[in-house]
N, C-alpha and C. Protein backbone atom coordinates (compact mmCIF):
# COMPACT_ATOMS: atom_id res chain seq x y z
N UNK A 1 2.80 111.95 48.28
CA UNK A 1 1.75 111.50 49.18
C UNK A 1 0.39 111.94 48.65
N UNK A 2 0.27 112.88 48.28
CA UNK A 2 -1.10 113.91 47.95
C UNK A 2 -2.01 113.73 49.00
N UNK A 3 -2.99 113.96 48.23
CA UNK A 3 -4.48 114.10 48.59
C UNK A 3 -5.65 112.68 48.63
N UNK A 4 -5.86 111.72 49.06
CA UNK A 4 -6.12 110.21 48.39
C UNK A 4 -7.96 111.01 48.92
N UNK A 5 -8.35 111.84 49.14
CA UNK A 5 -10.01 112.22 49.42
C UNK A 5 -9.96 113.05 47.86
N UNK A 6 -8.88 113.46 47.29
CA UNK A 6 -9.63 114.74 46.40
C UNK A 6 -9.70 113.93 44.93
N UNK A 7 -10.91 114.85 44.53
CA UNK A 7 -12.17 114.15 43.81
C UNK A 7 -11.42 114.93 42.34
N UNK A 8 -11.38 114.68 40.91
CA UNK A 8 -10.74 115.11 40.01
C UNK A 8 -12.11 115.79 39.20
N UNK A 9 -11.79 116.95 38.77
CA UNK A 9 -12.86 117.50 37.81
C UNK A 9 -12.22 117.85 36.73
N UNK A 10 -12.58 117.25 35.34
CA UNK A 10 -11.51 117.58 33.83
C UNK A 10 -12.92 118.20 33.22
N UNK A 11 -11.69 119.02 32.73
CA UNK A 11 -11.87 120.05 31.59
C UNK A 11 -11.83 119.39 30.29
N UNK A 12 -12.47 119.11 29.18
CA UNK A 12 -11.45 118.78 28.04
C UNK A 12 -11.63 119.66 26.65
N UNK A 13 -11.56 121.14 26.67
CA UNK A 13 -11.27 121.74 25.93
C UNK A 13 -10.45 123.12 26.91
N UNK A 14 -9.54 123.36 26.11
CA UNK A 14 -8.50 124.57 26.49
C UNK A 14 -8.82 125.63 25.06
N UNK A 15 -8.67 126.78 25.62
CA UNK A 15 -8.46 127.72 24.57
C UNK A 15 -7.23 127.31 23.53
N UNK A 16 -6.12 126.69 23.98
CA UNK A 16 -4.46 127.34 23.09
C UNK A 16 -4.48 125.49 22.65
N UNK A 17 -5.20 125.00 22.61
CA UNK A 17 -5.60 123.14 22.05
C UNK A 17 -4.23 122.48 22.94
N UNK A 18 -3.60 122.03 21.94
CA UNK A 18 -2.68 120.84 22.88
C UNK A 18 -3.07 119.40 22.72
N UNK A 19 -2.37 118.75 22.41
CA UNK A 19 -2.72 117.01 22.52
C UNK A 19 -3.15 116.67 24.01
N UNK A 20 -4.09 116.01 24.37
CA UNK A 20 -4.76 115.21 25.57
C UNK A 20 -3.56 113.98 25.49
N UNK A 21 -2.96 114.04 26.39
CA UNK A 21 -1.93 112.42 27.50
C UNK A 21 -2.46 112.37 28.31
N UNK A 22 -1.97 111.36 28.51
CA UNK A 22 -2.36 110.24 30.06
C UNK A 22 -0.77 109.79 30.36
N UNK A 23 -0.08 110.28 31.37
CA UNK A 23 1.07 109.76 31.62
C UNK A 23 1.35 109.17 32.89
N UNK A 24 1.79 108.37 33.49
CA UNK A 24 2.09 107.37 34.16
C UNK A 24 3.68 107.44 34.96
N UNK A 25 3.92 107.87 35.67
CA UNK A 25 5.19 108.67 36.81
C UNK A 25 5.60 107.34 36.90
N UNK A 26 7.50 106.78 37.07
CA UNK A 26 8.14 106.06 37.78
C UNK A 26 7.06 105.31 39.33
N UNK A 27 6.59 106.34 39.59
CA UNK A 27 5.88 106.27 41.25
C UNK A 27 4.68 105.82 41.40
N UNK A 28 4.24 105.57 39.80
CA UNK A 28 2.76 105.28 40.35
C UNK A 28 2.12 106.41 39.70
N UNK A 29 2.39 107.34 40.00
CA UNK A 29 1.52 108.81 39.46
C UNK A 29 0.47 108.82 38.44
N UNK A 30 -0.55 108.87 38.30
CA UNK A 30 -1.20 109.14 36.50
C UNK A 30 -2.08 110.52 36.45
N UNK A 31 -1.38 111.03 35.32
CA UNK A 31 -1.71 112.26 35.09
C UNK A 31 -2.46 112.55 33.97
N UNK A 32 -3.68 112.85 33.75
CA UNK A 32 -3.79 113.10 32.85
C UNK A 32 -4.02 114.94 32.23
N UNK A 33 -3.72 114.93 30.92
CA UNK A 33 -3.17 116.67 30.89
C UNK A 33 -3.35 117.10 29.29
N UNK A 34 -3.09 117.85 29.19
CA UNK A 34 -2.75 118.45 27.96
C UNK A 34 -0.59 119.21 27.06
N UNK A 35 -0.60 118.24 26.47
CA UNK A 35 0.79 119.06 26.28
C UNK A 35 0.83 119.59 24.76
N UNK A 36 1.40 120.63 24.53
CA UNK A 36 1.77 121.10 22.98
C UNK A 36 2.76 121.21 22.51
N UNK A 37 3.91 120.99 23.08
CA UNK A 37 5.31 120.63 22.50
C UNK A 37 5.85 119.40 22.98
N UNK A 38 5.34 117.84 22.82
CA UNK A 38 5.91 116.69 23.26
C UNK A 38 6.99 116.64 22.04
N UNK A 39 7.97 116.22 22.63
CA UNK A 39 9.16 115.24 21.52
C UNK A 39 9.75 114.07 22.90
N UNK A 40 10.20 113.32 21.87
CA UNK A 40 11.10 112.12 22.65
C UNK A 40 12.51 112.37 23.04
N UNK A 41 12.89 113.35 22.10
CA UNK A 41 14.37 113.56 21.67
C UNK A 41 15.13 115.01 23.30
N UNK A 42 14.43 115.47 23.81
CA UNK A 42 14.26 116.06 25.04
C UNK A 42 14.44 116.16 26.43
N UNK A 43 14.79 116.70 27.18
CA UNK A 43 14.92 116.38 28.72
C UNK A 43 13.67 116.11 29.20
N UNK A 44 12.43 116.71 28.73
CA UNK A 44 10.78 116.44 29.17
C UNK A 44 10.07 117.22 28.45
N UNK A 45 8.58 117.42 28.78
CA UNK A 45 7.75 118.14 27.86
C UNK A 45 6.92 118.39 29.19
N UNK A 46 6.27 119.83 29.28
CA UNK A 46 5.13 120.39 29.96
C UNK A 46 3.85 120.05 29.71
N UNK A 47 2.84 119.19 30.98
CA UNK A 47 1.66 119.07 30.91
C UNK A 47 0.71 120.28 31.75
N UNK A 48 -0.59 120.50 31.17
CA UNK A 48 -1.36 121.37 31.92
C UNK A 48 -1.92 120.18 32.03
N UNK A 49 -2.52 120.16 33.51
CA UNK A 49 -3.62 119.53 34.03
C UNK A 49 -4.57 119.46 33.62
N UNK A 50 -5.57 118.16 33.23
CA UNK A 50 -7.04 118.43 33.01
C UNK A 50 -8.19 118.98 33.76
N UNK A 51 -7.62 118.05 35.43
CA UNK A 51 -8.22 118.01 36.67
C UNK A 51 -8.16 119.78 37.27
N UNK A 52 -9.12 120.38 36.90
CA UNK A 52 -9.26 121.71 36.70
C UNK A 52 -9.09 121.82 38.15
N UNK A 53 -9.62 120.91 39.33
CA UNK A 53 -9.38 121.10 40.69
C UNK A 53 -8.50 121.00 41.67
N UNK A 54 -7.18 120.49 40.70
CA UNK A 54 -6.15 120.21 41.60
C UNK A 54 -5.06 121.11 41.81
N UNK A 55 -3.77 120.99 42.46
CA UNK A 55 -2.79 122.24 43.03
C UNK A 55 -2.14 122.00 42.07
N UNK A 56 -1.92 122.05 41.09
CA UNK A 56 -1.22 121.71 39.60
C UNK A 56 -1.43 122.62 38.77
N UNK A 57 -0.87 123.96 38.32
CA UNK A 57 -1.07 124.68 36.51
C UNK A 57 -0.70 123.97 35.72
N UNK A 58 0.63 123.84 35.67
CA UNK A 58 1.64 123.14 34.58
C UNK A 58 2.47 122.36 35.80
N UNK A 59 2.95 121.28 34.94
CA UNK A 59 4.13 120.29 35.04
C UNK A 59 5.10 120.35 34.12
N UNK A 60 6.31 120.27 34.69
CA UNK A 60 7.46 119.63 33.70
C UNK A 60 7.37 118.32 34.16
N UNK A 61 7.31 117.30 32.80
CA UNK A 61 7.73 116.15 33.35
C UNK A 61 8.97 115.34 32.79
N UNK A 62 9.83 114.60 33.45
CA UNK A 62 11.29 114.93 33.01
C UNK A 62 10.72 113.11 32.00
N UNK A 63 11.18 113.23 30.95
CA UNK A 63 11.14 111.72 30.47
C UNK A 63 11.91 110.95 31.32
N UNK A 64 13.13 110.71 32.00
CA UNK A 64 13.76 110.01 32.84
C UNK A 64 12.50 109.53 34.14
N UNK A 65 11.49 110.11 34.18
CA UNK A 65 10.85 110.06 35.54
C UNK A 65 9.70 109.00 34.94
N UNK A 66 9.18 109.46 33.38
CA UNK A 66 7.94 108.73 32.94
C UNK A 66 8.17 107.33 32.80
N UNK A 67 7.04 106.52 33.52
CA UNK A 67 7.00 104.78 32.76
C UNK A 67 6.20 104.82 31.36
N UNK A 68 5.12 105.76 31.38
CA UNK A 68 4.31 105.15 30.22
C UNK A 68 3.83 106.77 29.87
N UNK A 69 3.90 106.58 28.32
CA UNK A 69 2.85 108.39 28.33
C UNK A 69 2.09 107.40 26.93
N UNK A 70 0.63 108.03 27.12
CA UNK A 70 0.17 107.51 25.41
C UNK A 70 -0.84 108.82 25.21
N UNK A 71 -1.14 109.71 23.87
CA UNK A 71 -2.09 110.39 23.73
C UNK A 71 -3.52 109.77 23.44
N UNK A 72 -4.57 110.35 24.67
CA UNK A 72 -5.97 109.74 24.20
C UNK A 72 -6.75 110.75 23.32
């Protein structure tokens, strides 16, 4: 359900780097984040949030769940 009022504030540098995604949930979801160990071959890969303001540190996101991931 979330939050449909809260406003997103990104970060786009991290201390520990990480590739920048944009991934796209079964549900609709779009996330955009930072991950440093993506593979395909995997149950999922961990995103940190960009949106420095939201209730989110890290995600697992399970590949079974993703429609679309692309790195920007």
């Amino acid at each position: 359900m979330g939050n449909k009022d809260h406003k997103k504030i990104y970060k786009d540098v991290l201390p520990w780097g990480g590739q920048k995604i944009r991934v796209e949930f079964n549900d609709g979801e779009i996330i955009t984040g930072y991950t440093s160990s993506f593979s395909t071959g995997k149950y999922g890969f961990f995103i940190t949030p960009a949106d420095t303001s939201g209730n989110n540190e890290k995600i697992f996101a399970l590949n079974t769940a993703v429609k679309e991931k692309a790195f920007v």
